[in-house]
Structures are given as C-alpha cells and as structure tokens.
PDB file of N, CA and C in Angstrom:
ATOM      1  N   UNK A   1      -1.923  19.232  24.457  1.00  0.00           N
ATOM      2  CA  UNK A   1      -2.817  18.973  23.343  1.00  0.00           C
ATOM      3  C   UNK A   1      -3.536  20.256  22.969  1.00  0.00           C
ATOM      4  N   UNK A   2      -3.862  20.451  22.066  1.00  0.00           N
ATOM      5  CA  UNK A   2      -4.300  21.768  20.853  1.00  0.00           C
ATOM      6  C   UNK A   2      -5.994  21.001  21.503  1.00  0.00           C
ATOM      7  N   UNK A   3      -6.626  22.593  21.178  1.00  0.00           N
ATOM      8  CA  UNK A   3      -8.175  22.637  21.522  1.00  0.00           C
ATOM      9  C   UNK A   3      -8.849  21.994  20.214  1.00  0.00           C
ATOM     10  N   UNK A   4      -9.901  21.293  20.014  1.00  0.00           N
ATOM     11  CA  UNK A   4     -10.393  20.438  19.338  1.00  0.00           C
ATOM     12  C   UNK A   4     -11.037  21.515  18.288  1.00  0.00           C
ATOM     13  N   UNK A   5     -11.185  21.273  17.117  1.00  0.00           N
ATOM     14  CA  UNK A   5     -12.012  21.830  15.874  1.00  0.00           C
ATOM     15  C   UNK A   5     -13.243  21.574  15.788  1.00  0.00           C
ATOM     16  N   UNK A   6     -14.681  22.234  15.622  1.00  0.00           N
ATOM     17  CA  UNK A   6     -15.621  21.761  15.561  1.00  0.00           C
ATOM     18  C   UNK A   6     -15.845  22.498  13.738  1.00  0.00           C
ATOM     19  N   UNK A   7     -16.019  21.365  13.198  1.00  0.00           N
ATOM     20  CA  UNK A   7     -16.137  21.675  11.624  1.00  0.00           C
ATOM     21  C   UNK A   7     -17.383  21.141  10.842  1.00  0.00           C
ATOM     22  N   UNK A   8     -18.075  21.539  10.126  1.00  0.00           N
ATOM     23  CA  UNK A   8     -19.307  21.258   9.517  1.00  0.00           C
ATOM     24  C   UNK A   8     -19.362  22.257   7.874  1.00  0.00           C
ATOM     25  N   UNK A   9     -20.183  21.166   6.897  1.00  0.00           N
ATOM     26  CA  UNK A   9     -19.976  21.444   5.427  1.00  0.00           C
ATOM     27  C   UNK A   9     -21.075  22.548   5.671  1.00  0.00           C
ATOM     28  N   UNK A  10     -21.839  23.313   4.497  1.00  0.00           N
ATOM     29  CA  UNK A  10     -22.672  24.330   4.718  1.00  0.00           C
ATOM     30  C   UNK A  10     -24.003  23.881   4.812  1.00  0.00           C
ATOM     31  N   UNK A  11     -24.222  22.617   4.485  1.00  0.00           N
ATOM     32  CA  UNK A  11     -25.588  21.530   4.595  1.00  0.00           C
ATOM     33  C   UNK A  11     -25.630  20.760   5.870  1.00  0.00           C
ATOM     34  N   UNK A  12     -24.810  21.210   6.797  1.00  0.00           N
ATOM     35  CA  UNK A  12     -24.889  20.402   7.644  1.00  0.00           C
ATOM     36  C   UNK A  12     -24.464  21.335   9.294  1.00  0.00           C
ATOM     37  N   UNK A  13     -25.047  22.447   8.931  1.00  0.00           N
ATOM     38  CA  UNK A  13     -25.004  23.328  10.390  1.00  0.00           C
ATOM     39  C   UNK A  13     -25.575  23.085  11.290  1.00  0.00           C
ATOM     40  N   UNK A  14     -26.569  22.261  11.277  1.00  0.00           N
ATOM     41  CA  UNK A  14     -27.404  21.744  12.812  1.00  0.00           C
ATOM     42  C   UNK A  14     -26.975  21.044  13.215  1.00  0.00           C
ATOM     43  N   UNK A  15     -25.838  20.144  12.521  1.00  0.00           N
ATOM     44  CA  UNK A  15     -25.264  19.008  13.109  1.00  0.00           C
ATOM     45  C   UNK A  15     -24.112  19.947  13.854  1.00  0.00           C
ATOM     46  N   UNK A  16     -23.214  20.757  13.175  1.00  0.00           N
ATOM     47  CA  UNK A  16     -22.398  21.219  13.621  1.00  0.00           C
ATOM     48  C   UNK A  16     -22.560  21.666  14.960  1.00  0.00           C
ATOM     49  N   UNK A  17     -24.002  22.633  14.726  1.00  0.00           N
ATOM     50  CA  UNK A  17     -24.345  23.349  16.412  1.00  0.00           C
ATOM     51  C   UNK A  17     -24.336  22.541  17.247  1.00  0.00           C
ATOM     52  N   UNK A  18     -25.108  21.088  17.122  1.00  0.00           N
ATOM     53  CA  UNK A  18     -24.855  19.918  17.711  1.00  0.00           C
ATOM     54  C   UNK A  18     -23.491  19.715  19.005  1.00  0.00           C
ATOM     55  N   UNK A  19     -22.594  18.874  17.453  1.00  0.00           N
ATOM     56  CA  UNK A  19     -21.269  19.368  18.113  1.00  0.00           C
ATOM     57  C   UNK A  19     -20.579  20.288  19.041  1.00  0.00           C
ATOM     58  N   UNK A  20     -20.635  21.583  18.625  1.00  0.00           N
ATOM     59  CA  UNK A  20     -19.916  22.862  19.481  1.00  0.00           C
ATOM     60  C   UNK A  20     -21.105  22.627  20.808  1.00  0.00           C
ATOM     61  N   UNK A  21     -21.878  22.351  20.903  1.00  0.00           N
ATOM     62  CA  UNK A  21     -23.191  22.318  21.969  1.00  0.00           C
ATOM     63  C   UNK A  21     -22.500  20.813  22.817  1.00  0.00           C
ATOM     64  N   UNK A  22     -21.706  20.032  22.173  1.00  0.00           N
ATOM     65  CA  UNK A  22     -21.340  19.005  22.877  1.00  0.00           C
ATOM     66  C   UNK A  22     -19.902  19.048  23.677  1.00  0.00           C
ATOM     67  N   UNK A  23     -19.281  19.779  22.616  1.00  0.00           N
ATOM     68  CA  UNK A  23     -18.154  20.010  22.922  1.00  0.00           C
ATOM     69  C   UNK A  23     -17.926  21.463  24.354  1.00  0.00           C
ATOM     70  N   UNK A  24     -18.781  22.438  24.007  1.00  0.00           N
ATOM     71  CA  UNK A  24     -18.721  23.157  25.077  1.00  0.00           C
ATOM     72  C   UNK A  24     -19.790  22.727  26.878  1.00  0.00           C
ATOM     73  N   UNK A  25     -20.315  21.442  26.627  1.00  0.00           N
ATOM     74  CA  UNK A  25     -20.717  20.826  27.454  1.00  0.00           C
ATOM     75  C   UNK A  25     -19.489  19.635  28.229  1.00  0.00           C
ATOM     76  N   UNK A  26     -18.944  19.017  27.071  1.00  0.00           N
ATOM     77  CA  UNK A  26     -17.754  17.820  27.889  1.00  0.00           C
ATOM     78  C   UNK A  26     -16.552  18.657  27.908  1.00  0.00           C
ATOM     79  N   UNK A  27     -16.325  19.201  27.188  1.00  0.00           N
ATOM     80  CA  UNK A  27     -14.844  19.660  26.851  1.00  0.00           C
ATOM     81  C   UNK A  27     -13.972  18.772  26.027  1.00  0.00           C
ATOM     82  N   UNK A  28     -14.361  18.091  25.419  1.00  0.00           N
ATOM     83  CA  UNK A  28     -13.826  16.790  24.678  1.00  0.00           C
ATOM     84  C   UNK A  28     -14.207  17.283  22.823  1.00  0.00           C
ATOM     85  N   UNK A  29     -13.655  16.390  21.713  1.00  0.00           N
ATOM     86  CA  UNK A  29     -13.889  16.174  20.896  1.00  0.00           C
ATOM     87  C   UNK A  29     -14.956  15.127  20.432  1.00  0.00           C
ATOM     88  N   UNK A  30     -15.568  16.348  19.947  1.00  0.00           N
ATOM     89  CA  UNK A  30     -16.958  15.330  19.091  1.00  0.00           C
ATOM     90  C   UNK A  30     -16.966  14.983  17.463  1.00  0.00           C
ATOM     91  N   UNK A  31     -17.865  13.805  17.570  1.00  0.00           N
ATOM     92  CA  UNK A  31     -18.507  13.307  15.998  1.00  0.00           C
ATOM     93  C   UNK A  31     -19.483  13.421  15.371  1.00  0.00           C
ATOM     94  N   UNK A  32     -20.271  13.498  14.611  1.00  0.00           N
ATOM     95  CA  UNK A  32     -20.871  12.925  13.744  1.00  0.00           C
ATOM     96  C   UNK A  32     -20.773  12.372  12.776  1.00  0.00           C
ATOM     97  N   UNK A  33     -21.226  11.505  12.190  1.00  0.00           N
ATOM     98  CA  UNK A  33     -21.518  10.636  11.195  1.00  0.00           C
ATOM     99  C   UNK A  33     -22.438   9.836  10.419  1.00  0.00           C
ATOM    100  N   UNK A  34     -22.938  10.650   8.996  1.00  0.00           N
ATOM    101  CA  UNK A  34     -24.287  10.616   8.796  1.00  0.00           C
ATOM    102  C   UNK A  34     -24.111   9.559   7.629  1.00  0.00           C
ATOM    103  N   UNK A  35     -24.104   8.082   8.227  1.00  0.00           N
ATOM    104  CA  UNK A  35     -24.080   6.718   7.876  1.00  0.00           C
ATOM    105  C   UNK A  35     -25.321   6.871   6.801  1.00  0.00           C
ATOM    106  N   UNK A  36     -25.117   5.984   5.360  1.00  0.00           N
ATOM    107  CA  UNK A  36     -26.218   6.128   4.832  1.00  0.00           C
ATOM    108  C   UNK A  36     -26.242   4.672   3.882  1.00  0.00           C
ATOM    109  N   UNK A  37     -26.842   3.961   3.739  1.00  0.00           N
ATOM    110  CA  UNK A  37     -27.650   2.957   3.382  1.00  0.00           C
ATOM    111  C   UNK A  37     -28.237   2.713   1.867  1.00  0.00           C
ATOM    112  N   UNK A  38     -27.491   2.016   1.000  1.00  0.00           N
ATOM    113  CA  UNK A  38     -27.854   1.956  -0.495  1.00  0.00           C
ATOM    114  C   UNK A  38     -29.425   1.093  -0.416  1.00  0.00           C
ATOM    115  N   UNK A  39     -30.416   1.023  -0.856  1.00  0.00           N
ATOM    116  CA  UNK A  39     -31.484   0.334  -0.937  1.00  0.00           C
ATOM    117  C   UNK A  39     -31.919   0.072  -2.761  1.00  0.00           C
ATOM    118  N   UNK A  40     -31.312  -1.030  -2.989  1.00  0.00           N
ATOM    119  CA  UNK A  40     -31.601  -0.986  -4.416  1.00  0.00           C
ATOM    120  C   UNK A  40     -33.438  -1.156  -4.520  1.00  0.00           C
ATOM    121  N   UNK A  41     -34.022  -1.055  -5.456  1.00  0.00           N
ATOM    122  CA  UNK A  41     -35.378  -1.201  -6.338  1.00  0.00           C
ATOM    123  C   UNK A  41     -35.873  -2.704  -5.093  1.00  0.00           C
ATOM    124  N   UNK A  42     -34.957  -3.919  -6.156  1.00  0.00           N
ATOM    125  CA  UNK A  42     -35.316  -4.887  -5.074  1.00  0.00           C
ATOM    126  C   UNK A  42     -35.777  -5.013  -3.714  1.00  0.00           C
ATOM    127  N   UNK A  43     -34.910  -4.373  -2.878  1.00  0.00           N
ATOM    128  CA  UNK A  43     -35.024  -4.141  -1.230  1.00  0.00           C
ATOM    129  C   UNK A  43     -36.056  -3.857  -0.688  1.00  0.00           C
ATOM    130  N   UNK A  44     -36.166  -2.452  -1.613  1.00  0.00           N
ATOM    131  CA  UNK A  44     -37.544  -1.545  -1.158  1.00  0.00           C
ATOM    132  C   UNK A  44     -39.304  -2.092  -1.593  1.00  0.00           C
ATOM    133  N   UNK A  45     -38.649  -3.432  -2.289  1.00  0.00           N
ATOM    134  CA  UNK A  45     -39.585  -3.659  -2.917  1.00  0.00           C
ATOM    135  C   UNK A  45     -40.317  -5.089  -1.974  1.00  0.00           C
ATOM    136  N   UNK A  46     -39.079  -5.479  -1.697  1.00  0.00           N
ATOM    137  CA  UNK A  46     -38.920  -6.548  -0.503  1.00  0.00           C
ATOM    138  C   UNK A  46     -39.509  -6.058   1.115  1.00  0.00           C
ATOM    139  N   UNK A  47     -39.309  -5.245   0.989  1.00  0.00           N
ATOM    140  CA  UNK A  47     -39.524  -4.336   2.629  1.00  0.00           C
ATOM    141  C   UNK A  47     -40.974  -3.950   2.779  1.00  0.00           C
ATOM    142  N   UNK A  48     -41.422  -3.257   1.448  1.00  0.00           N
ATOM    143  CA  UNK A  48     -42.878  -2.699   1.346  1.00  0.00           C
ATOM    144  C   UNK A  48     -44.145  -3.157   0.473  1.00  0.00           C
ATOM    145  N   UNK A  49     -43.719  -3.960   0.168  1.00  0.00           N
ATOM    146  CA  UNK A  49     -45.019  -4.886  -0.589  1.00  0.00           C
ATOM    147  C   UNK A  49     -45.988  -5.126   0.273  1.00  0.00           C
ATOM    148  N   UNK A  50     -47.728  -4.603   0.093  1.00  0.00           N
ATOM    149  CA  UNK A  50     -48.503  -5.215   0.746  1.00  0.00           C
ATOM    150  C   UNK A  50     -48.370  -6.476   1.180  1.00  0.00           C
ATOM    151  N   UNK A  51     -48.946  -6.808   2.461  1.00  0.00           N
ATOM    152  CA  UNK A  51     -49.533  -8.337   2.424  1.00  0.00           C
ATOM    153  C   UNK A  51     -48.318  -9.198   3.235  1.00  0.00           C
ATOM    154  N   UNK A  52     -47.283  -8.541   3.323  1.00  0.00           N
ATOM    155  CA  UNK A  52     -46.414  -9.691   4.079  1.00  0.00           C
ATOM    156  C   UNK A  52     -46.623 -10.531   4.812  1.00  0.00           C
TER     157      UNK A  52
END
C-alpha cells in the first residue's frame, strides 16, 4: 500500500496540520469533515425566541 496523502484547501490549513499531526502520530490515514447544518429563518427563530 502507497503512503497516505494529507490534503487541505487554502482555508482550511489548521485542519490540515491537524491531520499530518495525526497521521505522523498513528501512521494511518486521516479525516476531516466539516459537516454543516442549513438553519432556515424559521429554526433560528424557533431555537432563540425569548421566553421558552
């Protein structure tokens, strides 16, 4: 098996260091994945209204 790639966009180098910081700790291939969450008007409106 070929040595693993540690790759990151230019907005996202701390994550990357992350990675290579994980990867030169296990020796394995790492992830991230920066999951993100639509919150329409409603939601936020539902979530943070005084008084609940």
């Amino acid at each position: 098996m070929r040595e693993p790639f540690v790759v990151a966009t230019e907005n996202d180098s701390l994550n990357g260091v992350a990675m290579l910081f994980g990867h030169q700790l296990t020796g394995t291939a790492q992830i991230f994945a920066d999951v993100r969450t639509y919150w329409s008007p409603e939601a936020v409106e539902r979530v943070t209204r005084p008084g609940r």
